[in-house]
Protein backbone atom coordinates (compact mmCIF):
# COMPACT_ATOMS: atom_id res chain seq x y z
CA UNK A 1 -79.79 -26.13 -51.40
CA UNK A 2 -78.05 -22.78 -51.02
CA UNK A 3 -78.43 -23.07 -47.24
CA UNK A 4 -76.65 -26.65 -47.52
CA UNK A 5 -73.95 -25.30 -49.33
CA UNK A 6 -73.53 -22.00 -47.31
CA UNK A 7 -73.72 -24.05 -43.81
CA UNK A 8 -70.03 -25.75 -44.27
CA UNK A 9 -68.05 -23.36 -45.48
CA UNK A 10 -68.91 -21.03 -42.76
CA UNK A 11 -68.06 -23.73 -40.44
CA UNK A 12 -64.49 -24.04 -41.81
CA UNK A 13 -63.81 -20.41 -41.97
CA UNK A 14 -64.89 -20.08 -38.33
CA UNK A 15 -62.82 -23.52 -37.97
CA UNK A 16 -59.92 -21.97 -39.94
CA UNK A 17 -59.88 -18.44 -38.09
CA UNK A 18 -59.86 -20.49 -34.97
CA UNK A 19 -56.48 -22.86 -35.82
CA UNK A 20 -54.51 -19.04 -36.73
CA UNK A 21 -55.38 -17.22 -34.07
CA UNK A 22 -54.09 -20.61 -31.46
CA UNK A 23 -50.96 -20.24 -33.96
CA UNK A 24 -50.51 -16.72 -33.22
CA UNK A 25 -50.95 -17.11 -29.72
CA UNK A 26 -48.61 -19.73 -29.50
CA UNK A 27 -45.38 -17.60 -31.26
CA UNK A 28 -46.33 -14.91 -28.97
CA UNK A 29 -45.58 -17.27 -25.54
CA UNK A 30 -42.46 -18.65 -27.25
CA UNK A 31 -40.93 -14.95 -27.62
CA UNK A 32 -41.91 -13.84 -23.96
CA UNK A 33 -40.06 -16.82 -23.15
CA UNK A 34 -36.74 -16.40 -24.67
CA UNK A 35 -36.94 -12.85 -23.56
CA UNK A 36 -37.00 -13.50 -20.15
CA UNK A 37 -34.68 -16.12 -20.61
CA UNK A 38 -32.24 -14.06 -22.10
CA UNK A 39 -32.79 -11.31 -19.30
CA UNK A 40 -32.02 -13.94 -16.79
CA UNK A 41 -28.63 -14.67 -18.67
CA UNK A 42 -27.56 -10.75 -18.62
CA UNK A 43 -28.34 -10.46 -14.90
CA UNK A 44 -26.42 -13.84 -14.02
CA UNK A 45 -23.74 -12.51 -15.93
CA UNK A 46 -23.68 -9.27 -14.56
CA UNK A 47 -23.48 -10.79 -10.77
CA UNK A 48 -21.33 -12.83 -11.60
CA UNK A 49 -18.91 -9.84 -13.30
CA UNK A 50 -19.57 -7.88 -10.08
CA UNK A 51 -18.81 -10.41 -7.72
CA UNK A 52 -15.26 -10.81 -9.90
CA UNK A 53 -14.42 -7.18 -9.23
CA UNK A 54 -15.61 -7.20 -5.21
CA UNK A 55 -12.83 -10.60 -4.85
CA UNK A 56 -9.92 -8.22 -5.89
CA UNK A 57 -8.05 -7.10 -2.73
CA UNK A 58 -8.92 -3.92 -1.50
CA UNK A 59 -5.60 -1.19 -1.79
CA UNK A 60 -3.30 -4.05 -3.71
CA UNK A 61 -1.22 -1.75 -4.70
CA UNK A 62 -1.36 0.67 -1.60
CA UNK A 63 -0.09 -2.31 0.41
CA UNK A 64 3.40 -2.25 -1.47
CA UNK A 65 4.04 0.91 -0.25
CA UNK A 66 3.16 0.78 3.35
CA UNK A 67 7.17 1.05 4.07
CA UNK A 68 9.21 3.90 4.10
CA UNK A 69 12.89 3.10 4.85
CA UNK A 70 15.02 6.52 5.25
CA UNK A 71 18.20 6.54 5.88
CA UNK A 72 21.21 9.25 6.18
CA UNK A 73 24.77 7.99 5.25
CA UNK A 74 28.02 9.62 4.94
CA UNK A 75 30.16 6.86 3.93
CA UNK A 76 27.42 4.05 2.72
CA UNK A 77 27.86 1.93 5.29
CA UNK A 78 23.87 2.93 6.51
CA UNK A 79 22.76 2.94 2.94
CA UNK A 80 23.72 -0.55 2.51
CA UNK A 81 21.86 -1.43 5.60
CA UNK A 82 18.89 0.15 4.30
CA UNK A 83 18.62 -1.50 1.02
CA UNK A 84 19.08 -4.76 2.54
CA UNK A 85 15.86 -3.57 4.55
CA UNK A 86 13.93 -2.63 1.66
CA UNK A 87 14.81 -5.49 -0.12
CA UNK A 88 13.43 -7.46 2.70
CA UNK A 89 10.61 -5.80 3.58
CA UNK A 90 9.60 -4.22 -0.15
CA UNK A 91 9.35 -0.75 1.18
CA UNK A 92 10.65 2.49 -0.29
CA UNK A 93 13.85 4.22 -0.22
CA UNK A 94 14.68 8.04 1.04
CA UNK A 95 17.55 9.25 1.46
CA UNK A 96 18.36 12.14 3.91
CA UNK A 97 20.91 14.68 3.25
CA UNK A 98 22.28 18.05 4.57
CA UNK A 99 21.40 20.59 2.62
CA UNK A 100 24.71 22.11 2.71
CA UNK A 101 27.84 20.21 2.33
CA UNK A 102 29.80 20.01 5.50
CA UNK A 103 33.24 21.95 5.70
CA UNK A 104 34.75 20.49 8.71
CA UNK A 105 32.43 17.22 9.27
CA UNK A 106 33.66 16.30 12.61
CA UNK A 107 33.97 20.26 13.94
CA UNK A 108 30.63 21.11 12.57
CA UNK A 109 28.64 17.54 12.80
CA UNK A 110 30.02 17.55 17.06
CA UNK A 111 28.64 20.94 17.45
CA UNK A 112 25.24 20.47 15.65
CA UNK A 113 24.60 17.33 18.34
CA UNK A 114 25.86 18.99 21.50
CA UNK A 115 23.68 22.41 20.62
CA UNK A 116 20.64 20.29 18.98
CA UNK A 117 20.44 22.04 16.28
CA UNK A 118 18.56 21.06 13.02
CA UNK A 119 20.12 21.53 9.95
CA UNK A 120 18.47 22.08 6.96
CA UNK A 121 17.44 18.63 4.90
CA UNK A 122 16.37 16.81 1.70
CA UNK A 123 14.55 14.13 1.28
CA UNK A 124 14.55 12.24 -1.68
CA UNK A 125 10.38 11.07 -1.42
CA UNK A 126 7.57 13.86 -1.03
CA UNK A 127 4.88 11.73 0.38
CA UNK A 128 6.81 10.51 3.84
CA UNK A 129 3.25 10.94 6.07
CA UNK A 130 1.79 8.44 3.83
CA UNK A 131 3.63 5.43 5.21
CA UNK A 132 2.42 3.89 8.13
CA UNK A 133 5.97 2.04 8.69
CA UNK A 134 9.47 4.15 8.60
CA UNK A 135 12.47 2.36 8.95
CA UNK A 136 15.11 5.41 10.42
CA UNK A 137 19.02 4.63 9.79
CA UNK A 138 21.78 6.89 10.64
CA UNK A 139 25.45 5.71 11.66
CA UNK A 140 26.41 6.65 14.88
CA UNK A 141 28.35 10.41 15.60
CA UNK A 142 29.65 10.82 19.09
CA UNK A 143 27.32 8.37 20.30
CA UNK A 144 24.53 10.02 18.72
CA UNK A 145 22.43 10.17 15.67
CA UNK A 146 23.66 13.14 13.31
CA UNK A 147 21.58 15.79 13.74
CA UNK A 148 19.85 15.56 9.98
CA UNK A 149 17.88 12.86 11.97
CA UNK A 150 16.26 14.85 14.47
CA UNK A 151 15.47 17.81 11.63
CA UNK A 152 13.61 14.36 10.13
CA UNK A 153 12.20 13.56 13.32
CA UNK A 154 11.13 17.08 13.86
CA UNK A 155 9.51 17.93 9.98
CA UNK A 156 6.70 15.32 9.92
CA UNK A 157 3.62 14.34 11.76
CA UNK A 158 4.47 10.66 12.94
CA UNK A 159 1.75 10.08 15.38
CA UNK A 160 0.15 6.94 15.37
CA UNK A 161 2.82 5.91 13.16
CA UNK A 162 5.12 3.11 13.61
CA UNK A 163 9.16 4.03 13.86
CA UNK A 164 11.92 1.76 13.85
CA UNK A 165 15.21 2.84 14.19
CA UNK A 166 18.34 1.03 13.05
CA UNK A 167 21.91 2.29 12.66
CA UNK A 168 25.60 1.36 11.95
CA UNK A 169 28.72 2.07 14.18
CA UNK A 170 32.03 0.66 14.72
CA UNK A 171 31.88 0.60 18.34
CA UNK A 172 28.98 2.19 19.90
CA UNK A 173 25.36 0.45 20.03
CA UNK A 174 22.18 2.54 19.11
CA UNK A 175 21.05 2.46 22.40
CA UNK A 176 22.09 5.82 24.17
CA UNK A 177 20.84 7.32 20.27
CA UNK A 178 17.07 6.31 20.79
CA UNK A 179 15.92 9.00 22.72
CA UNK A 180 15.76 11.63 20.35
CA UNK A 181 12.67 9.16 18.79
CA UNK A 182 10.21 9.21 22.05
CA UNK A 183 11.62 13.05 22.52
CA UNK A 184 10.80 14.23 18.90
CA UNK A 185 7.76 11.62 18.31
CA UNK A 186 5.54 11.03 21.55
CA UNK A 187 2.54 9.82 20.05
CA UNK A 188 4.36 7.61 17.24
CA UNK A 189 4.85 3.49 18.48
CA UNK A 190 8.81 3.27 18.84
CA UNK A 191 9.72 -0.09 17.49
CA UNK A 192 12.82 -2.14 19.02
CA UNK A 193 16.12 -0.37 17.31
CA UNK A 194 19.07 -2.52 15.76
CA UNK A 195 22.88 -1.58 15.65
CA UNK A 196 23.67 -3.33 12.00
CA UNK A 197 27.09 -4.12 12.21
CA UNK A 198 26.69 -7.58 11.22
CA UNK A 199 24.57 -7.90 8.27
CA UNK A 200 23.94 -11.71 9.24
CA UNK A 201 21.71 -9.91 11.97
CA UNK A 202 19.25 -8.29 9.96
CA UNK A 203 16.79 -10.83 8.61
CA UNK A 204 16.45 -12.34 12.15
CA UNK A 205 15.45 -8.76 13.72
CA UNK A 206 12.91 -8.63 10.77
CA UNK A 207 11.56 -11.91 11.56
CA UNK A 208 11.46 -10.44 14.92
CA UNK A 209 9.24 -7.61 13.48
CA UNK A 210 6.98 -9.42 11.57
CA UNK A 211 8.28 -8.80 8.33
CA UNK A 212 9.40 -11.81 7.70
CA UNK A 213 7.32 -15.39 7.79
């Protein structure tokens, strides 16, 4: 009778044991499986952050500043021209000066041409080799650029660079003035120069240039 009684209850502990341990392994397949589902979730969502940051234009800000428009004026006529330029074309301002203040402008400014000399400058940005564009404006002296331009010319390293020269005048064109560029810059790409009397002439040349759709 003992036996009898002993049998079944063994039976359902074995029974019993079984049904927790199925239990157990059951919870353990569930948490593997969120687990990897969450890991799946952090990696899609860290692609998907990377690929964000590779679609943002390389140098976006870099390509603002691939202009440099630098200009010498004595009575603003050439300044005007130039910030009509860099209006145009979004690039950056310098201005070129003479160090020292002329005395006699047309005494001293004649003789500096004829002798080529290459008076002393400022220029109003530090970083002029960084731009792979420079607008050049100057009025014309004695058919001539002043001399301040060919101290510019002369203080930089413009090759492989890409120089356009414009200028203002009341009479004279820039033509006989464009030497000084393929003289002073042989390795830079001389760009077609503009004599800016007429303002309405501007945009078109730009258009010519590219720099305008």
């Amino acid at each position: 009778m003992k036996v009898k009684r002993t049998l079944p209850t063994l039976v359902l502990m074995l029974a019993f044991t079984f049904l927790l341990t199925a239990c157990s392994t059951g919870r353990s397949d569930n948490m593997n499986s969120v687990s990897s589902s969450s890991e799946e979730s952090v990696s899609e969502a860290v692609a998907n952050s990377k690929a964000e940051t590779l679609s943002v234009p390389p140098n976006s800000e870099s390509a603002d500043n691939a202009v440099l428009v630098a200009y010498f004026s004595y009575t603003g006529n050439t300044e005007e021209v130039a910030r009509q330029i860099a209006g145009f074309t979004g690039g950056t301002l310098a201005e070129i000066q003479r160090a020292e203040d002329y005395g006699d402008v047309r005494e001293e400014a004649e003789s500096e041409i004829l002798e080529g000399a290459r008076p002393e400058i400022t220029v109003s940005v530090d970083n002029v080799e960084d731009f792979d564009t420079v607008f050049v404006g100057y009025p014309i002296w004695w058919d001539e650029a002043p001399a301040m331009i060919a101290t510019f010319l002369d203080s930089y390293d413009f090759s492989g660079k890409t120089i356009i020269p414009f200028c203002t005048s009341a009479s004279d064109s820039i033509d006989n003035s464009l030497h000084i560029f393929s003289e002073l810059c042989p390795d830079a790409i001389i760009a077609d120069g503009l004599t800016a009397n007429d303002e309405g002439d501007i945009e078109p040349w730009l258009q010519e240039l590219g720099f305008i759709q």
